[in-house]
Protein backbone atom coordinates (compact mmCIF):
# COMPACT_ATOMS: atom_id res chain seq x y z
CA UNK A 1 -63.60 30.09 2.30
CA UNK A 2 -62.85 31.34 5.87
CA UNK A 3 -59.99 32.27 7.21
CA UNK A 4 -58.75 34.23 10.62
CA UNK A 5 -55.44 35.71 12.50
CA UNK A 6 -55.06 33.94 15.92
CA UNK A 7 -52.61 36.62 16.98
CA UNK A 8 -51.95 36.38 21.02
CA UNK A 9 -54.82 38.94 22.67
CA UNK A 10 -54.62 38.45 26.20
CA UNK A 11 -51.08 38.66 27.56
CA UNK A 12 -49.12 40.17 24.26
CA UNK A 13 -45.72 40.81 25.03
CA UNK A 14 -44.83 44.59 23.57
CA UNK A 15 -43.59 44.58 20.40
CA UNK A 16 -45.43 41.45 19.46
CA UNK A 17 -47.23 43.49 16.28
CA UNK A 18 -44.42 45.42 15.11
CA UNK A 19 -43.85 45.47 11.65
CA UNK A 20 -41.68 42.86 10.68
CA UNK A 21 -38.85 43.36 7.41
CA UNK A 22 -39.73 39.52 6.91
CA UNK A 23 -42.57 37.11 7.26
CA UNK A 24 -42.07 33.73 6.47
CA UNK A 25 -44.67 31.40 6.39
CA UNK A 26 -45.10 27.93 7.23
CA UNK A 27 -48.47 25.68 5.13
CA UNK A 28 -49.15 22.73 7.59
CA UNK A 29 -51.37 19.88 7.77
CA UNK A 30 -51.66 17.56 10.16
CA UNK A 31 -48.38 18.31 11.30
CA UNK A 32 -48.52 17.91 15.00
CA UNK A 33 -45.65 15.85 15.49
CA UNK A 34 -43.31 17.85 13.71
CA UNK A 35 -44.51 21.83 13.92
CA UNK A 36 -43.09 22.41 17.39
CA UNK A 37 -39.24 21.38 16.40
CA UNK A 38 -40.15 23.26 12.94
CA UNK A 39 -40.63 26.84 14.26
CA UNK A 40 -38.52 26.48 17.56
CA UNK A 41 -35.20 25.99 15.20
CA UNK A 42 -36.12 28.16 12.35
CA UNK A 43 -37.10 31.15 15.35
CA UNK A 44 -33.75 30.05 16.70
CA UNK A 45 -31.92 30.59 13.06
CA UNK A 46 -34.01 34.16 12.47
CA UNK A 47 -32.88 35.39 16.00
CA UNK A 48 -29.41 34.17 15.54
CA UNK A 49 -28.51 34.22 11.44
CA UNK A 50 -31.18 36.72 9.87
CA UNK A 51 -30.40 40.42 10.21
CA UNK A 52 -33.95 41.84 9.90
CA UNK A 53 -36.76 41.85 12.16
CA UNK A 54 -38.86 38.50 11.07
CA UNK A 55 -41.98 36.73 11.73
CA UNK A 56 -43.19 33.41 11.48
CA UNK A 57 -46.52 32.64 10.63
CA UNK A 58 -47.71 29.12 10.91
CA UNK A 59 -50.81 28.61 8.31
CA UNK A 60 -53.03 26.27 9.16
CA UNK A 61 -54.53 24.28 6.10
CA UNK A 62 -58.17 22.93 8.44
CA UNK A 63 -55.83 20.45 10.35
CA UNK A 64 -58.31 17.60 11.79
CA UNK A 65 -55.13 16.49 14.60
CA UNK A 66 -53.73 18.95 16.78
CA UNK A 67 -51.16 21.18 14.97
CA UNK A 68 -54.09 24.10 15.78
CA UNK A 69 -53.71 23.57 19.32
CA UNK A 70 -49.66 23.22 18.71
CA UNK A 71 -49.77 26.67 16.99
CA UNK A 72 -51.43 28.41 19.23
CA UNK A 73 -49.33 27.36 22.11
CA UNK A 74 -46.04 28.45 20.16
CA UNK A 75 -47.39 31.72 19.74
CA UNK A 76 -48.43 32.25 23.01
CA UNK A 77 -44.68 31.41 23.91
CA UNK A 78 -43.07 33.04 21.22
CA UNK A 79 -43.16 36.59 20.50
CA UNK A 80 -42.12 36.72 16.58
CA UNK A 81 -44.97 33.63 15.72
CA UNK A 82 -48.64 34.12 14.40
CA UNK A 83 -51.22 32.00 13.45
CA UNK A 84 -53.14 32.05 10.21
CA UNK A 85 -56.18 29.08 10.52
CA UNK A 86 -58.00 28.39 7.02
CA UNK A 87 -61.25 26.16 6.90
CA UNK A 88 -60.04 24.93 3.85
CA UNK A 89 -56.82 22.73 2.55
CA UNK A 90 -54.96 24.29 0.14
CA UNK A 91 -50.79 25.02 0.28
CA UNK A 92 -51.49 27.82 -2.39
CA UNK A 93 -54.63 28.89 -1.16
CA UNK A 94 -52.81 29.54 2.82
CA UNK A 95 -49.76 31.30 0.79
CA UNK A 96 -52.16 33.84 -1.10
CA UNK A 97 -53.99 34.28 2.33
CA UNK A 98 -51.20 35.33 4.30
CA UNK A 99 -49.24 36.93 1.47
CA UNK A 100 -51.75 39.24 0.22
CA UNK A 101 -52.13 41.00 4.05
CA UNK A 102 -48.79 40.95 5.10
CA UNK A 103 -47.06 43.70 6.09
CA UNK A 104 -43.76 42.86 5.66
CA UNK A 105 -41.27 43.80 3.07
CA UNK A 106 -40.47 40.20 1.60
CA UNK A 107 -42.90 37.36 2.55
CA UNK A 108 -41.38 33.83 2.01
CA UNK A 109 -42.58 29.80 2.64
CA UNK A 110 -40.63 26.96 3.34
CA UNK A 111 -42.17 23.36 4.20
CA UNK A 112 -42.69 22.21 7.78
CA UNK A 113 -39.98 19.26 7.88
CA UNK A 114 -37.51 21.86 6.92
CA UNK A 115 -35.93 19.81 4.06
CA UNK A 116 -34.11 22.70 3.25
CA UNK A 117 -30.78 23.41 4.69
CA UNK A 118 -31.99 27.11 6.64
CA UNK A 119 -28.45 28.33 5.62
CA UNK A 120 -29.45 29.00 2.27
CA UNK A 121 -32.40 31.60 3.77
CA UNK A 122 -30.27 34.79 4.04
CA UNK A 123 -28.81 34.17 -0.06
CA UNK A 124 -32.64 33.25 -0.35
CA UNK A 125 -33.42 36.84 0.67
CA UNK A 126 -31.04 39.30 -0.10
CA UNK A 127 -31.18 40.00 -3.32
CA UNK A 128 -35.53 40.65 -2.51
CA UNK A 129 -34.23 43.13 0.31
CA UNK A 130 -31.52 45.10 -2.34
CA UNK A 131 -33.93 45.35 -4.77
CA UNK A 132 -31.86 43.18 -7.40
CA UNK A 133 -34.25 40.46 -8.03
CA UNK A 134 -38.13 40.25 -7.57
CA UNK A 135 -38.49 36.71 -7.03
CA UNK A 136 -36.36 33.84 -5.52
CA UNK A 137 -36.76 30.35 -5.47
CA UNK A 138 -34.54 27.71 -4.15
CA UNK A 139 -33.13 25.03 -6.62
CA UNK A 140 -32.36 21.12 -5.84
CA UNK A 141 -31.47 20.98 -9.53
CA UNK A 142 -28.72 23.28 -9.52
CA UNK A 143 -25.40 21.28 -10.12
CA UNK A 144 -23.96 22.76 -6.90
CA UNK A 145 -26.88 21.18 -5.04
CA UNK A 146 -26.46 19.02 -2.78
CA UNK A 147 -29.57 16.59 -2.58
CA UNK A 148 -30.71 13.42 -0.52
CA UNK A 149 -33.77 11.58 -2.43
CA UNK A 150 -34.39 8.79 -3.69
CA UNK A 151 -34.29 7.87 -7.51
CA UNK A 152 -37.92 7.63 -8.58
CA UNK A 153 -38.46 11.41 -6.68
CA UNK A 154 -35.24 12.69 -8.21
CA UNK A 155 -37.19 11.13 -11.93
CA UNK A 156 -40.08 12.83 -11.21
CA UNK A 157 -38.77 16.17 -10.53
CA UNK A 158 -36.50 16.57 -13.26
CA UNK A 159 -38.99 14.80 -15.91
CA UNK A 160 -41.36 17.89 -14.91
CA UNK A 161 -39.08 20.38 -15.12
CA UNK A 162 -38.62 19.12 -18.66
CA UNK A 163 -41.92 19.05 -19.27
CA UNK A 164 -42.40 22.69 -18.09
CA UNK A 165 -39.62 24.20 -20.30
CA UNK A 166 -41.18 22.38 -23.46
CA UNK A 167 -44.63 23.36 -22.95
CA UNK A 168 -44.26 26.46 -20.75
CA UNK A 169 -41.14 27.83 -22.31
CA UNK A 170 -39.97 28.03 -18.37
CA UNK A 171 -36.56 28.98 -17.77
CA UNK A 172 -36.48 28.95 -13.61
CA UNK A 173 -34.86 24.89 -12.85
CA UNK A 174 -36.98 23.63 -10.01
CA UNK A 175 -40.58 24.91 -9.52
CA UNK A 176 -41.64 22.58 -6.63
CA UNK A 177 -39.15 22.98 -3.74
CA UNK A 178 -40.93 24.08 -0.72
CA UNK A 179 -38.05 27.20 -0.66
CA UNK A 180 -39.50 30.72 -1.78
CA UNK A 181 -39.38 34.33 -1.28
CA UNK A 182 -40.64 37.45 -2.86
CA UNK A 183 -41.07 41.04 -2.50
CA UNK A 184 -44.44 41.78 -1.46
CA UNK A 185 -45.91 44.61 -3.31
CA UNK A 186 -45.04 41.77 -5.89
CA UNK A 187 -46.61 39.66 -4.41
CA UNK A 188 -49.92 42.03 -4.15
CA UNK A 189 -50.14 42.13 -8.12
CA UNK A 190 -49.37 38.87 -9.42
CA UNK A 191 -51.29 36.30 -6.83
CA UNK A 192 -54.93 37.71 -7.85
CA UNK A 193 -53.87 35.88 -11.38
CA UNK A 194 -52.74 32.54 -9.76
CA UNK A 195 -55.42 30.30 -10.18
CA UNK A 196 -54.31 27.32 -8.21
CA UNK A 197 -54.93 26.79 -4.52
CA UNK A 198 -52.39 23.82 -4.13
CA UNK A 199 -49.63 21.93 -4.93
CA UNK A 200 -49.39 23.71 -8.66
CA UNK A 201 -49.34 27.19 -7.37
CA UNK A 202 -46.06 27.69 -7.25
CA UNK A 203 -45.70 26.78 -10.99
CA UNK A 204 -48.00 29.09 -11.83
CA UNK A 205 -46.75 31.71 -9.81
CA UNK A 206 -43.07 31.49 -11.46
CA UNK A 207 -44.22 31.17 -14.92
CA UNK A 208 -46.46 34.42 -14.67
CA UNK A 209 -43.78 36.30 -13.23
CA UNK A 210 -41.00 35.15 -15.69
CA UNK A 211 -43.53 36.03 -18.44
CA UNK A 212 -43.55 39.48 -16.85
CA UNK A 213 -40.20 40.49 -16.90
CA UNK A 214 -39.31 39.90 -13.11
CA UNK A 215 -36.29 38.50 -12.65
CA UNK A 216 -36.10 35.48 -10.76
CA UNK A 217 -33.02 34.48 -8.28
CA UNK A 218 -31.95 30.93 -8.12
CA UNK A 219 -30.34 29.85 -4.93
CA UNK A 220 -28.75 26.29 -5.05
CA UNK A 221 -29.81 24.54 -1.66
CA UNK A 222 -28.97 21.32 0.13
CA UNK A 223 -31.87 19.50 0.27
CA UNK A 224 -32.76 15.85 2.66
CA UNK A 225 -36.24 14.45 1.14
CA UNK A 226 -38.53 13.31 3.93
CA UNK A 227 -39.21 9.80 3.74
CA UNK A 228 -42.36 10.84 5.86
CA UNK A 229 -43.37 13.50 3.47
CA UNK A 230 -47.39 13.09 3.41
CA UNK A 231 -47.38 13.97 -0.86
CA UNK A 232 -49.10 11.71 -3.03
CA UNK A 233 -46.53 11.63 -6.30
CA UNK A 234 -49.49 10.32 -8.33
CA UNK A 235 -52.17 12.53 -7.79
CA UNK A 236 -49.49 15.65 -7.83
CA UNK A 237 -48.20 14.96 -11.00
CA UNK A 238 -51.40 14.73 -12.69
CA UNK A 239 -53.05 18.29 -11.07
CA UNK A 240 -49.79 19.64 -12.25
CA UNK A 241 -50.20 18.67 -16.04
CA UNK A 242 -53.54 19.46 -15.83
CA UNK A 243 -51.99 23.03 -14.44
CA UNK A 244 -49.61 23.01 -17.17
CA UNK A 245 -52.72 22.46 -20.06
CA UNK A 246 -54.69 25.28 -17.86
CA UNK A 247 -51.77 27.74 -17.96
CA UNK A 248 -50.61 27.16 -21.15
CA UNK A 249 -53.88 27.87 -22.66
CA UNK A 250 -54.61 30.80 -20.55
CA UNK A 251 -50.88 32.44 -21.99
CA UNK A 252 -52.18 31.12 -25.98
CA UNK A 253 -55.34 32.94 -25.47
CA UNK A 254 -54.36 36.61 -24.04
CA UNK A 255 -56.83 35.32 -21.06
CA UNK A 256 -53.41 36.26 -18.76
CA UNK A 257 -53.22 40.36 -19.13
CA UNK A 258 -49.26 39.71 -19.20
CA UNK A 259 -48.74 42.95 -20.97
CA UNK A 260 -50.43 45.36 -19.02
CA UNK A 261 -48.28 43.70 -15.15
CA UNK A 262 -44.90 43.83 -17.82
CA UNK A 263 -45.96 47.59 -18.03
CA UNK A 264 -46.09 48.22 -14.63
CA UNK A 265 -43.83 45.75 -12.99
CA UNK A 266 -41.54 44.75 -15.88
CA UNK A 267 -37.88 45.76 -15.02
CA UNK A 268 -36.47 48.96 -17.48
CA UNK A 269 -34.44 48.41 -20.63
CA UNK A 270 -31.02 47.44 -19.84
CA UNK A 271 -29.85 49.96 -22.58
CA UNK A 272 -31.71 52.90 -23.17
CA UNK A 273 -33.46 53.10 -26.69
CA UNK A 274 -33.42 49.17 -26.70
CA UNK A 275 -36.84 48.48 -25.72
CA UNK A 276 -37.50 45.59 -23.37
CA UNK A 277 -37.41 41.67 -25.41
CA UNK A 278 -36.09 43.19 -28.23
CA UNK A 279 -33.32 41.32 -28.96
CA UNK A 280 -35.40 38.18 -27.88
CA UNK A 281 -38.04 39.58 -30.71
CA UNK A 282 -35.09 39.81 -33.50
CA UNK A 283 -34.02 36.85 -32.98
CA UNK A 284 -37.55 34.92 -33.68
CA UNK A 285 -38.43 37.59 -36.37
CA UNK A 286 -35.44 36.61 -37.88
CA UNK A 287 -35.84 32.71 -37.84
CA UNK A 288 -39.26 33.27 -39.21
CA UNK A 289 -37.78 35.33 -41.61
CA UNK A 290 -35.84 32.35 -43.23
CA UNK A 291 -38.26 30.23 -43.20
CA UNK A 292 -40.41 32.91 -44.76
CA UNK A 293 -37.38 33.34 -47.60
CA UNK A 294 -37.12 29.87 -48.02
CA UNK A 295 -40.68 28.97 -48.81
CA UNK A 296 -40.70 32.38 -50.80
CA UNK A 297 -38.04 31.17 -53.22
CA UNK A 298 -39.49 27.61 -53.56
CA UNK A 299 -42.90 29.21 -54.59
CA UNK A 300 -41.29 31.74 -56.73
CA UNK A 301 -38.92 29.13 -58.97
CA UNK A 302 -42.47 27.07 -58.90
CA UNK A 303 -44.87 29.47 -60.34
CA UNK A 304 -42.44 31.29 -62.50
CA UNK A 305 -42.54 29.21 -65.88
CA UNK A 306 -46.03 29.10 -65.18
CA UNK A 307 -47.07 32.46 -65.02
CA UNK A 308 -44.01 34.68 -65.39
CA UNK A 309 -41.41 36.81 -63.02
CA UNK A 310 -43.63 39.34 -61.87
CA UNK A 311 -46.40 37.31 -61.01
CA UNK A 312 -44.45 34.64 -59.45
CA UNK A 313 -42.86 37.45 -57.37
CA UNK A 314 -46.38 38.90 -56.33
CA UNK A 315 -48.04 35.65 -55.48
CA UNK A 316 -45.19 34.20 -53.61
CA UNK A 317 -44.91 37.63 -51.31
CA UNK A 318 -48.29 37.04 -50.63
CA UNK A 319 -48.62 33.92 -49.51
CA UNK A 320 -45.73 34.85 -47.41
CA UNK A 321 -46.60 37.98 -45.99
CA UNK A 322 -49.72 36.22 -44.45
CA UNK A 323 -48.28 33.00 -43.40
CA UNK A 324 -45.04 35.85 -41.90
CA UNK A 325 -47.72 38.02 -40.00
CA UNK A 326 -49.45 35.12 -38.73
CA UNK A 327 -46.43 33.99 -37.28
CA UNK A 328 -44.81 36.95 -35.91
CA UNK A 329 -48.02 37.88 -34.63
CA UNK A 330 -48.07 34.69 -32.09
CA UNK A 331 -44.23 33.78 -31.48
CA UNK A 332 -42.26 37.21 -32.10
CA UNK A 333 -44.55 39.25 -30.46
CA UNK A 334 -46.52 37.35 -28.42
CA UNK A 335 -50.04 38.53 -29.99
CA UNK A 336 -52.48 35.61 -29.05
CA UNK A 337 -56.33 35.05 -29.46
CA UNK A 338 -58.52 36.24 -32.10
CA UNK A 339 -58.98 39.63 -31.41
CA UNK A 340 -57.87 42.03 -34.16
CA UNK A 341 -56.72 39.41 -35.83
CA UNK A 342 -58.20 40.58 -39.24
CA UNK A 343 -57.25 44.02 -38.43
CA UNK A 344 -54.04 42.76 -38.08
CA UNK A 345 -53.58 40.97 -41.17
CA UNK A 346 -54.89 44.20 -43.23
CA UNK A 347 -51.78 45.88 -41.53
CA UNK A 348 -49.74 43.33 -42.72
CA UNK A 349 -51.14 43.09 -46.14
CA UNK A 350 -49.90 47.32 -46.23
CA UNK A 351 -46.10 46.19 -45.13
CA UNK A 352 -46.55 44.11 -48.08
CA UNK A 353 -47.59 46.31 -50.88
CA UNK A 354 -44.21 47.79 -49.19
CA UNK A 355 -42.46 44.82 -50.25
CA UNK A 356 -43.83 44.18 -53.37
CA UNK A 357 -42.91 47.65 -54.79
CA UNK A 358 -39.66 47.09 -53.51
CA UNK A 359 -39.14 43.75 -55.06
CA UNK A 360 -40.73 44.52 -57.97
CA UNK A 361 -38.77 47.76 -58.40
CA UNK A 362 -35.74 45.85 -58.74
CA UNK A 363 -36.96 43.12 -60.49
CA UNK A 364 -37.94 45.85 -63.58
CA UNK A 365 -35.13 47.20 -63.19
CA UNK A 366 -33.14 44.47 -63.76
CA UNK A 367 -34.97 43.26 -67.03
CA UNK A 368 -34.58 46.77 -68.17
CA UNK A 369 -30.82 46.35 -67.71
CA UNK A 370 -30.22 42.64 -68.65
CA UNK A 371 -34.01 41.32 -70.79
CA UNK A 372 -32.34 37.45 -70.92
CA UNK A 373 -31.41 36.65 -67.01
CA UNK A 374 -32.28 33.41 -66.23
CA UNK A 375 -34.46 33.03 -62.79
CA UNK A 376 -31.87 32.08 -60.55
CA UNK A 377 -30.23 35.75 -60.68
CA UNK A 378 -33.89 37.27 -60.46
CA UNK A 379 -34.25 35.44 -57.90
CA UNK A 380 -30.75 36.63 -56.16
CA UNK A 381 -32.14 40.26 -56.95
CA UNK A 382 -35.36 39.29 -55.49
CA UNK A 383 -33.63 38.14 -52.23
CA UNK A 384 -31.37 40.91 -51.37
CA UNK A 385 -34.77 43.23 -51.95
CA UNK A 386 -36.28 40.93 -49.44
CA UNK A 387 -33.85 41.86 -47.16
CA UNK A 388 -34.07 45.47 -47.54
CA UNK A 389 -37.95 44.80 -47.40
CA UNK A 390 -37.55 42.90 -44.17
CA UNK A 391 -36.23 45.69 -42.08
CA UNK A 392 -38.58 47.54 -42.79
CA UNK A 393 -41.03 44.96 -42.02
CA UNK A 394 -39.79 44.31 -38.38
CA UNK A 395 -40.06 48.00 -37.52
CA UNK A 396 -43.52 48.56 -39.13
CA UNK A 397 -44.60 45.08 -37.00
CA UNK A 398 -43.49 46.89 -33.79
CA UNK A 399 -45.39 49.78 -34.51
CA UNK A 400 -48.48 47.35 -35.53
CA UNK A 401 -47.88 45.11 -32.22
CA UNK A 402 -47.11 48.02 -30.23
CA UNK A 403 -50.52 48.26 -28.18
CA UNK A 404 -51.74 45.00 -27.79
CA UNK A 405 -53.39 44.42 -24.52
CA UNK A 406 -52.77 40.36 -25.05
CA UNK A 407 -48.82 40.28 -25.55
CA UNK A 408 -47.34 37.67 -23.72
């Protein structure tokens, strides 16, 4: 790939390279007919709306018309415009071009037809510049949006958005409007791991960064579709569920090294001494922990008239305590892909022999104390040990979990 800066030489007007507070960048091909009114109204808006010095840079996707020629011409005219030329198409692959050298503080993108109402740029912004948010996106789905499209668009978008919570566990509303800002020494760490070069980049790009901790800001936008928009719905929709399948593999795997950008870019505990996704963690340790109970008690009433309380007790934990660890290992704490897998099972198997002494404990002394109970009251004993057992088991996982270089 080849790219180049067609920054004015001859002729620059003072000023012309000074660092800009924000870039904002504008993917085009073939766009001729439409870049000109494009940058001269959003330079207008920046001059007249934005309270930071700005830059535009128009990135230029190996346009076979004129919009080259158009480019260069606006920045010869106007002082705050750049161009970026690629040799290569690519809307992702001319956003991790320009993003990764920019200077600026907070490096942003909108789409050439300017669908988006500009007036939603400075909300868009602000909370990058305060520091209160890392990345921002704007939303058409947002139920005080106010959106122009037509139905089978409007089906599209909000059947993948479904699709992306269900597979992706996403959280952020709409991933494809051409609306985004970030900060950029966010920017720097996370686009090296953003596989995509095109229309599925910004997917991938949100569901990293929600994976690491960042926290996103949704700005609800008012939003005309272009009936001239040059997107082909088809072949879109199937590179992005072929993204999804890519990504979502990538995250079961531990090929993603979430852990080690949550480290270093994650925000801090809200409360100190609550470490960050714990309460998330309870939650799902907890809902595996009665299903755990349940399918404990089912095996235990099983085998007991077959081979007796104690045994029942120790084969049922068993068969729990691997099927628990297996489990909390991928969805409680993220642990995916095989390595250490073994090692961590062993660990588990020790928070067992926890268990069983507990359980068993009480069980003897129960008998000791009543010799005729019937199984359902062991089996009440057995549970509130379980309990007891289970604390302990959730802060002996954290301690097992606690340096994984794969947690999601």
């Amino acid at each position: 790939m080849t790219t180049k800066s067609l920054v004015r030489a001859a002729g620059q007007r003072p000023g012309s390279n000074a660092t800009a507070t924000l870039e904002v960048v504008i993917p085009v091909y073939d766009e001729e007919a439409d870049l000109e009114q494009c940058i001269r109204r959003l330079h207008e808006h920046l001059e007249d709306r934005i309270p930071f010095r700005s830059r535009i840079t128009i990135a230029d996707n190996a346009s076979t018309d004129g919009t080259l020629a158009v480019a260069q011409r606006l920045a010869d005219e106007i002082e705050a415009v750049q161009v970026h030329h690629l040799d290569e198409k690519g809307r992702g692959r001319a956003l991790k071009a320009v993003w990764l050298a920019s200077d600026a503080e907070v490096v942003a993108y909108m789409d050439v037809d300017l669908s988006t109402d500009l007036n939603a740029l400075m909300p868009l912004i602000a909370p990058l510049m305060s520091g209160h948010s890392d990345v921002a996106i704007g939303s058409r789905l947002d139920r005080s949006s106010r959106v122009v499209r037509g139905a089978k668009r409007e089906f599209i978008s909000r059947s993948y958005n479904l699709i992306l919570r269900a597979s992706l566990r996403a959280r952020f509303s709409d991933a494809q409007c051409g609306f985004k800002a970030m900060r950029t020494d966010v920017a720097r760490q996370l686009l090296p791991l953003v596989e995509d070069n095109g229309w599925f980049f910004d997917t991938e790009l949100l569901v990293i960064a929600e994976r690491v901790g960042l926290r996103i800001h949704e700005v609800p936008v008012d939003w005309v579709d272009d009936p001239n928009s040059s997107v082909h719905l088809v072949d879109t929709a199937v590179k992005d569920l072929q993204g999804c399948w890519r990504v979502g593999r990538a995250l079961a795997t531990g090929v993603l090294p979430v852990a080690e950008l949550r480290r270093s870019l994650g925000r801090e505990p809200l409360v100190p001494g609550v470490p960050h996704g714990m309460i998330s963690q309870m939650v799902r340790f907890g809902t595996i922990g009665i299903a755990s109970t349940v399918a404990y008690a089912l095996l235990y009433l099983v085998l007991h008239s077959l081979i007796g309380a104690q045994a029942a007790n120790f084969f049922g934990l068993l068969i729990t305590a691997v099927l628990n660890t297996a489990a909390n290992r991928a969805f409680t704490f993220g642990v995916r892909g095989s390595d250490g897998v073994g090692k961590h099972q062993l660990q588990g198997l020790a928070i067992f022999g926890f268990a069983l002494l507990v359980t068993s404990g009480s069980l003897a002394v129960l008998h000791a104390w009543a010799p005729e109970v019937s199984r359902h009251v062991e089996l009440a004993v057995l549970i509130v040990a379980n309990l007891v057992a289970t604390v302990c088991r959730f802060v002996a996982l954290r301690w097992v979990f606690r340096d994984s270089k794969k947690a999601l």
